[in-house]
C-alpha atoms as a PDB file:
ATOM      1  CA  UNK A   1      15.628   2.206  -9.371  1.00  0.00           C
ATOM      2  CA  UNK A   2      12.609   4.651  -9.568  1.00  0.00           C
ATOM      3  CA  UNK A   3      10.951   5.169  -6.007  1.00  0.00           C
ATOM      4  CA  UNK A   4       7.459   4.191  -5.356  1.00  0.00           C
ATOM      5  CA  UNK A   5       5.470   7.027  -4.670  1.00  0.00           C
ATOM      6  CA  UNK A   6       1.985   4.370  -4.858  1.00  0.00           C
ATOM      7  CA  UNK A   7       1.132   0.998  -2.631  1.00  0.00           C
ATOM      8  CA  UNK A   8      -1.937  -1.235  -3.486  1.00  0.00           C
ATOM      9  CA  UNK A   9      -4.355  -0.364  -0.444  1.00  0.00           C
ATOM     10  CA  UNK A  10      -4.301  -3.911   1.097  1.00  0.00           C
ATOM     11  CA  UNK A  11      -0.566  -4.370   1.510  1.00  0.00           C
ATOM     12  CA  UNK A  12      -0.425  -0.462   3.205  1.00  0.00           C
ATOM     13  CA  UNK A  13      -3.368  -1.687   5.691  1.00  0.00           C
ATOM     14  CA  UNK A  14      -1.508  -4.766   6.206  1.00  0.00           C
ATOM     15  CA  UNK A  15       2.317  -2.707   6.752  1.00  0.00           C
ATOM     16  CA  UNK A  16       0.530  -0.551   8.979  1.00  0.00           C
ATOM     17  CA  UNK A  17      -0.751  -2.974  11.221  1.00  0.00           C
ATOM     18  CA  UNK A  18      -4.274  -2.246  10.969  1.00  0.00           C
ATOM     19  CA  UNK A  19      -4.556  -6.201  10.131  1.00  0.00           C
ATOM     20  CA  UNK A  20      -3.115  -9.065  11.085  1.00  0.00           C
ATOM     21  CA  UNK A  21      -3.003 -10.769   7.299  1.00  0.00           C
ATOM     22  CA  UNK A  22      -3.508  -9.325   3.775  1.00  0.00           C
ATOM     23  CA  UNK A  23      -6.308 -11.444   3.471  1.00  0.00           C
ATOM     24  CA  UNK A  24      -7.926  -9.990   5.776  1.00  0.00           C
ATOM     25  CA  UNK A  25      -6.803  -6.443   5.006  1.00  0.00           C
ATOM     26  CA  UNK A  26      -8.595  -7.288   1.220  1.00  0.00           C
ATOM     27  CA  UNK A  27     -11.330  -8.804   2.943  1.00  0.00           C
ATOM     28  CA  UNK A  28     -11.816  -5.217   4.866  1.00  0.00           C
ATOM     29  CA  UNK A  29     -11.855  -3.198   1.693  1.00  0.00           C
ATOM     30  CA  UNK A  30     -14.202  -5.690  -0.423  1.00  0.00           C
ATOM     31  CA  UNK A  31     -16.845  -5.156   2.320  1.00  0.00           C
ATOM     32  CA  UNK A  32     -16.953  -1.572   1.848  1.00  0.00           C
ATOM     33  CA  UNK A  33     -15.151  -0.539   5.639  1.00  0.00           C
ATOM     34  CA  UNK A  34     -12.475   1.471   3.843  1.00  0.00           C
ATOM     35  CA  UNK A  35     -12.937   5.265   2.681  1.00  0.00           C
ATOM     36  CA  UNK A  36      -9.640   7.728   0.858  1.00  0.00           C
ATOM     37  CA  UNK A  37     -10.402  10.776   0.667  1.00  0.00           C
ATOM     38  CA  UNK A  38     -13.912  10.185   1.857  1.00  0.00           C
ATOM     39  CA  UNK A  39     -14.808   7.888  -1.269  1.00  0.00           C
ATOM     40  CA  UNK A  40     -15.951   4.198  -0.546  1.00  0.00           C
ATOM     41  CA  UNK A  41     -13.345   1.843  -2.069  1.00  0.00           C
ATOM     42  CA  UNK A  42     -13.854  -1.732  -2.959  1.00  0.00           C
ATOM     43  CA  UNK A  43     -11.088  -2.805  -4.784  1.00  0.00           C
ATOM     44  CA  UNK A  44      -8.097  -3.832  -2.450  1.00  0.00           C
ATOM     45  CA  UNK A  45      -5.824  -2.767  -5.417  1.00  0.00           C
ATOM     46  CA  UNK A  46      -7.020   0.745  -5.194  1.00  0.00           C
ATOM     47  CA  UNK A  47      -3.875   2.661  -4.762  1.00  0.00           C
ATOM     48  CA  UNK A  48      -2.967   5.147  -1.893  1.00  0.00           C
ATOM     49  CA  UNK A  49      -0.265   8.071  -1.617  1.00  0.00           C
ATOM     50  CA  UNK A  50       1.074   9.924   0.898  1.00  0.00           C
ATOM     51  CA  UNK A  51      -1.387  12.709   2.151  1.00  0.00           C
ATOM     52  CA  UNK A  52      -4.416  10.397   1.708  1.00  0.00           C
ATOM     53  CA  UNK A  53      -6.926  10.559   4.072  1.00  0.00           C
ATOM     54  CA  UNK A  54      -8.061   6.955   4.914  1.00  0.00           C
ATOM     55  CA  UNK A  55     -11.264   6.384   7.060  1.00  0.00           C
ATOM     56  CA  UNK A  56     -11.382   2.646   8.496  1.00  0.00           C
ATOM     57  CA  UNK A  57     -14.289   1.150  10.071  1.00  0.00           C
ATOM     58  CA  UNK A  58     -12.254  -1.981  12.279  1.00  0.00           C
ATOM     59  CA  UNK A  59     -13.097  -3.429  15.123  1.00  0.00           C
ATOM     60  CA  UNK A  60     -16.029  -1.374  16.411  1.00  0.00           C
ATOM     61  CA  UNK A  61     -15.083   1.621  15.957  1.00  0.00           C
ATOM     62  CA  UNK A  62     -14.111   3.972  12.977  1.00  0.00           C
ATOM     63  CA  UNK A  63     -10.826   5.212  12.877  1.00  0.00           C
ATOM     64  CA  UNK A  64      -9.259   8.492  10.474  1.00  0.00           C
ATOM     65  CA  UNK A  65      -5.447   8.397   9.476  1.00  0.00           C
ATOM     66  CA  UNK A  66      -3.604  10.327   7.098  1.00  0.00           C
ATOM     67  CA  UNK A  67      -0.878   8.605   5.165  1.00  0.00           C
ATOM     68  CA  UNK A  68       2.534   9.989   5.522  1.00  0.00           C
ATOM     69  CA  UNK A  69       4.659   7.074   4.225  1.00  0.00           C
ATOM     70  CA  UNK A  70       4.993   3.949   2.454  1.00  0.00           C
ATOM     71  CA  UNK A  71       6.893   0.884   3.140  1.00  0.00           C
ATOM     72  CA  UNK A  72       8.217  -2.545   1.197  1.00  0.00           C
ATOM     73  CA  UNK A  73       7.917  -4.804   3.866  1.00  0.00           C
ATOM     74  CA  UNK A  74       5.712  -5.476   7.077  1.00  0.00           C
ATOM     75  CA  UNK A  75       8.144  -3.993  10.053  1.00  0.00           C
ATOM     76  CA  UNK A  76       7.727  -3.853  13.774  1.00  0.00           C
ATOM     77  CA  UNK A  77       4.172  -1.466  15.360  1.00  0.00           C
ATOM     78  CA  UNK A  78       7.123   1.177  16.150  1.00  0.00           C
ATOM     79  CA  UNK A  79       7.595   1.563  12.533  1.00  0.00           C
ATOM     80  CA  UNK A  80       4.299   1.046  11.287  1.00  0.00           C
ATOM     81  CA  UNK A  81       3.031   4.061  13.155  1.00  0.00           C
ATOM     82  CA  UNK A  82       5.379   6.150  11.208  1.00  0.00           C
ATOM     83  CA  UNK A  83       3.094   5.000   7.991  1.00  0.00           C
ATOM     84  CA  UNK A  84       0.364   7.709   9.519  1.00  0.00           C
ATOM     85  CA  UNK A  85      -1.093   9.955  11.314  1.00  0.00           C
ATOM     86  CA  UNK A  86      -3.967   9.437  13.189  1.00  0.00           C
ATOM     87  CA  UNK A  87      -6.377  12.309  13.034  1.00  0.00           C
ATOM     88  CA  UNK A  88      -9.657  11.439  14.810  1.00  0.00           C
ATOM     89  CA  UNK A  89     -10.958   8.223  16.851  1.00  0.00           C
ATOM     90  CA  UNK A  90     -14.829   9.178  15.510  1.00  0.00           C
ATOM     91  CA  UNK A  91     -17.152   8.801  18.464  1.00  0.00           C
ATOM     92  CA  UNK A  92     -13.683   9.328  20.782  1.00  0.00           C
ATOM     93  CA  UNK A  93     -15.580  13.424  21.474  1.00  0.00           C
ATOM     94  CA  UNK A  94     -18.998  12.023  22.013  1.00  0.00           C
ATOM     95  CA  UNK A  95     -17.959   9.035  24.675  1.00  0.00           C
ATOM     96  CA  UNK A  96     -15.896  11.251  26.748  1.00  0.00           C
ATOM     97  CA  UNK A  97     -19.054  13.622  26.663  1.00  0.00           C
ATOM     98  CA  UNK A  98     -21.195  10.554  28.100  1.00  0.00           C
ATOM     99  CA  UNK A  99     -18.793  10.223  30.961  1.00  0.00           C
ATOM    100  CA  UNK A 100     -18.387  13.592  32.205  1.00  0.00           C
ATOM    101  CA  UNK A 101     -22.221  13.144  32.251  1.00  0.00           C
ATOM    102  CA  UNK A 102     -22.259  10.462  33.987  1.00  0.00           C
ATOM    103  CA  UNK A 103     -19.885  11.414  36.691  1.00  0.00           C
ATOM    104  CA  UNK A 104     -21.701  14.706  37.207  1.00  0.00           C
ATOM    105  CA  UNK A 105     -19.128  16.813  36.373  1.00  0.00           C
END
């Protein structure tokens, strides 16, 4: 049985936890809040591979992963974190900035 080295965007979104449904995960993409390899996707079909770089804009904030695995099934957060890498929390430089500011130091 040949291994899958390609998974549709939405189900890898939805394996790695950055959903809660695949519905939602499709809705995500459709609206434009998902980038690989810095190029706006729109189609939750669009297929990803290990080494892309995904950029997700979720829940307030934007949030840069690189994919280092692929899965068949929808497994437990300890295993979904294995799907990726997280590279940069954008903003996460700039806020602690503001508070070191703010504290005076």
């Amino acid at each position: 049985m040949p291994v899958d080295t390609r998974q549709r965007l939405d189900k890898w979104l939805w394996f790695g936890r950055f959903v809660k449904t695949r519905v939602l995960a499709a809705e995500l993409v459709a609206a434009g809040h998902v980038r690989i390899n810095r190029t706006r996707v729109v189609k939750p079909g669009h297929d990803v591979k290990a080494g892309d770089v995904l950029t997700v804009a979720i829940h307030g904030r934007v949030r840069v992963v690189r994919v280092s695995g692929l899965a068949e099934r929808r497994g437990s957060p300890e295993m979904a974190r294995m799907l990726y890498e997280e590279l940069a929390l954008a903003g996460e430089h700039a806020g602690a900035a503001q508070n070191m500011d703010a504290s005076g130091a």
